[in-house]
C-alpha atoms as a PDB file:
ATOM      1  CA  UNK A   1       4.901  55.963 -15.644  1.00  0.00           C
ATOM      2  CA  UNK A   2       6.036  52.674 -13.619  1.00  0.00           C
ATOM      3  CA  UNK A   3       8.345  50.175 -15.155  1.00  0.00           C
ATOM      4  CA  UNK A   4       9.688  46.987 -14.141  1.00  0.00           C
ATOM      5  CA  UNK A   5      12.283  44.829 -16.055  1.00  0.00           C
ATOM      6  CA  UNK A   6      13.434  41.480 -15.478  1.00  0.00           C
ATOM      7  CA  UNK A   7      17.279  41.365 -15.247  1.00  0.00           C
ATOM      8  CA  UNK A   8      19.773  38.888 -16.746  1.00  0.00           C
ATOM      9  CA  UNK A   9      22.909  37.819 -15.889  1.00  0.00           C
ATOM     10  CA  UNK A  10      23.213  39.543 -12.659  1.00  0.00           C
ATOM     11  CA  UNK A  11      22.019  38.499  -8.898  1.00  0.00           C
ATOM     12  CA  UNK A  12      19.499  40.803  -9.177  1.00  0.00           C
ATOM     13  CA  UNK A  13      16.170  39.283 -10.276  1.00  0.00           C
ATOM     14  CA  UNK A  14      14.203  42.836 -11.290  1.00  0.00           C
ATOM     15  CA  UNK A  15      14.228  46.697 -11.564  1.00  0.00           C
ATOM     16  CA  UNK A  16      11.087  48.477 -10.758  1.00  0.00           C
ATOM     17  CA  UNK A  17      11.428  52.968 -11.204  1.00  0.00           C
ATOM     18  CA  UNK A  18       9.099  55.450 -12.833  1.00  0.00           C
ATOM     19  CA  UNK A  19       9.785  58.294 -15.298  1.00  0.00           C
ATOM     20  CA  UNK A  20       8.224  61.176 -15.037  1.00  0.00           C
ATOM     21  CA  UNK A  21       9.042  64.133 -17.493  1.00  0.00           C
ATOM     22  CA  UNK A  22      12.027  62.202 -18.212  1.00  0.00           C
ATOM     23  CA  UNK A  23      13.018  61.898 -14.854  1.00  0.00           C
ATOM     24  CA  UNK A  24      14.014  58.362 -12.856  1.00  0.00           C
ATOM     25  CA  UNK A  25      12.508  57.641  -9.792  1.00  0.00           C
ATOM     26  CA  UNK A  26      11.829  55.459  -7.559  1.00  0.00           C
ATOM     27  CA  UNK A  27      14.508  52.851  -8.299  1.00  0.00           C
ATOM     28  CA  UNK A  28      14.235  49.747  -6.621  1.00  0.00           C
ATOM     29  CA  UNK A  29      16.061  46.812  -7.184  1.00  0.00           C
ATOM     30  CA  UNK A  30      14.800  43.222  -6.486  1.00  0.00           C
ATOM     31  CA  UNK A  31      17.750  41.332  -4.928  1.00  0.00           C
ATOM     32  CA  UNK A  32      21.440  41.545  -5.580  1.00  0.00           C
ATOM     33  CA  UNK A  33      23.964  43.723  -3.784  1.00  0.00           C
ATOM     34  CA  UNK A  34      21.911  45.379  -1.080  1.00  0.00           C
ATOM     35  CA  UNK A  35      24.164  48.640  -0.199  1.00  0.00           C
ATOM     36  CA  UNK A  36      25.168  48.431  -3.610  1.00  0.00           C
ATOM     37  CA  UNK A  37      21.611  48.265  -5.278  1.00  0.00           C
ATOM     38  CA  UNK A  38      20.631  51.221  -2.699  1.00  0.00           C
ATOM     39  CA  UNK A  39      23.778  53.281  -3.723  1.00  0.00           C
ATOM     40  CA  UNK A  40      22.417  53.396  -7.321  1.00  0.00           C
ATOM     41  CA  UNK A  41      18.826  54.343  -6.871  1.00  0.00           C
ATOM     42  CA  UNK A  42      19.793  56.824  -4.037  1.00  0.00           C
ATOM     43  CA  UNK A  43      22.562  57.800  -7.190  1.00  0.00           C
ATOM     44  CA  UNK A  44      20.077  58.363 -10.296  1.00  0.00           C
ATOM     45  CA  UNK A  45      16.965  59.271  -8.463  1.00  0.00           C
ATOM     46  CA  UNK A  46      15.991  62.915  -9.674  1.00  0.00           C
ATOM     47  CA  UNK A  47      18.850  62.476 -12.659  1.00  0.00           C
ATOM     48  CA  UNK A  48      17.334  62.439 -16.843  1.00  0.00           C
ATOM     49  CA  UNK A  49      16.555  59.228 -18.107  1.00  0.00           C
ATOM     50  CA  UNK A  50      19.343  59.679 -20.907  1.00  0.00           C
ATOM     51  CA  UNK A  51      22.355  60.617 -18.108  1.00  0.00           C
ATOM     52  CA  UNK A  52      21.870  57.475 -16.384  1.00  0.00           C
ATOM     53  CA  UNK A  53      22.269  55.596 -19.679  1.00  0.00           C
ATOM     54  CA  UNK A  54      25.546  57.572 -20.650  1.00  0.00           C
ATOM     55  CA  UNK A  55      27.048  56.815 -17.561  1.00  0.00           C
ATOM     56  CA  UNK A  56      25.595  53.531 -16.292  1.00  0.00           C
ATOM     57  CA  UNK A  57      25.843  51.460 -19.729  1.00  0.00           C
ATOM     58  CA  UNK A  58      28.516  48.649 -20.456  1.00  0.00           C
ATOM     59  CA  UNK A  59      29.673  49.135 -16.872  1.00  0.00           C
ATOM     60  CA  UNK A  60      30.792  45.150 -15.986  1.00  0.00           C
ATOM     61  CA  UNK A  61      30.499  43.674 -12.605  1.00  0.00           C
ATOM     62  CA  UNK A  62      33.932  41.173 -12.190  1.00  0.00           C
ATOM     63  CA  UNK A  63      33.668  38.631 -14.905  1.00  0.00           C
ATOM     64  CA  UNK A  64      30.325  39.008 -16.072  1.00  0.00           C
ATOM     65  CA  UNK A  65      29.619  40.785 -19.080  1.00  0.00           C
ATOM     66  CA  UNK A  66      26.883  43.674 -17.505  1.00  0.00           C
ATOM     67  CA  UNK A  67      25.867  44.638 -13.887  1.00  0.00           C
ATOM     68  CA  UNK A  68      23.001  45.923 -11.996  1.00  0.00           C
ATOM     69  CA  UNK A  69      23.981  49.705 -13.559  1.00  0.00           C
ATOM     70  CA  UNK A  70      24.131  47.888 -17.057  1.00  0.00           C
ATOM     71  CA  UNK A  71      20.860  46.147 -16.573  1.00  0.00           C
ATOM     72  CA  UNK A  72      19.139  49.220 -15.359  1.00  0.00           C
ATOM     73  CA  UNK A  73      20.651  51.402 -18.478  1.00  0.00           C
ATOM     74  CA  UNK A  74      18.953  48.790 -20.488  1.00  0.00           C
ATOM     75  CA  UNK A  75      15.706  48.970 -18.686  1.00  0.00           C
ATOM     76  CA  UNK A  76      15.667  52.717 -19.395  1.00  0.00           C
ATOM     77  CA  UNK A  77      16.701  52.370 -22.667  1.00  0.00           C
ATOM     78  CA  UNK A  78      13.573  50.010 -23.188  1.00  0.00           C
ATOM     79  CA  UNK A  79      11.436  52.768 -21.311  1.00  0.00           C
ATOM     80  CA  UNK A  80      12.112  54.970 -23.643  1.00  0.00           C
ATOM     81  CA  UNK A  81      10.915  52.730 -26.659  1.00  0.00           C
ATOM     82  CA  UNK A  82       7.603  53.018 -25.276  1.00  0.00           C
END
């Protein structure tokens, strides 16, 4: 299933990925840190839903209180209310 979720408090604007089986795929990230946005989905693709979360969430990005791996831990996290 295809997701997308509007980010906040980051330079991204969106993440897009689908879950199949529990799986992530297909992360893309709308704006922010190019190489690092890449780095992440080339990072999580073909990893469980529930990994990502453990190891992406509450990660900070310099003074800001989340980052794009905090936003997108939250954006699974919401995928898997549905």
């Amino acid at each position: 299933m295809n997701y997308n979720y509007k980010t906040s408090g980051v330079c991204s604007r969106g993440i897009s990925f689908d879950v199949e089986d529990g799986i992530i795929k297909n992360v893309r990230f709308d704006g922010g840190c190019n190489g690092n946005t890449k780095g992440i989905s080339a990072l999580v693709e073909g990893m469980k839903v529930e990994d990502v979360i453990a190891r992406c969430k509450g990660i900070k990005c310099g003074y800001k209180q989340t980052s794009c791996p905090d936003q997108l831990a939250k954006a699974l996290e919401k995928a898997l209310e549905h």
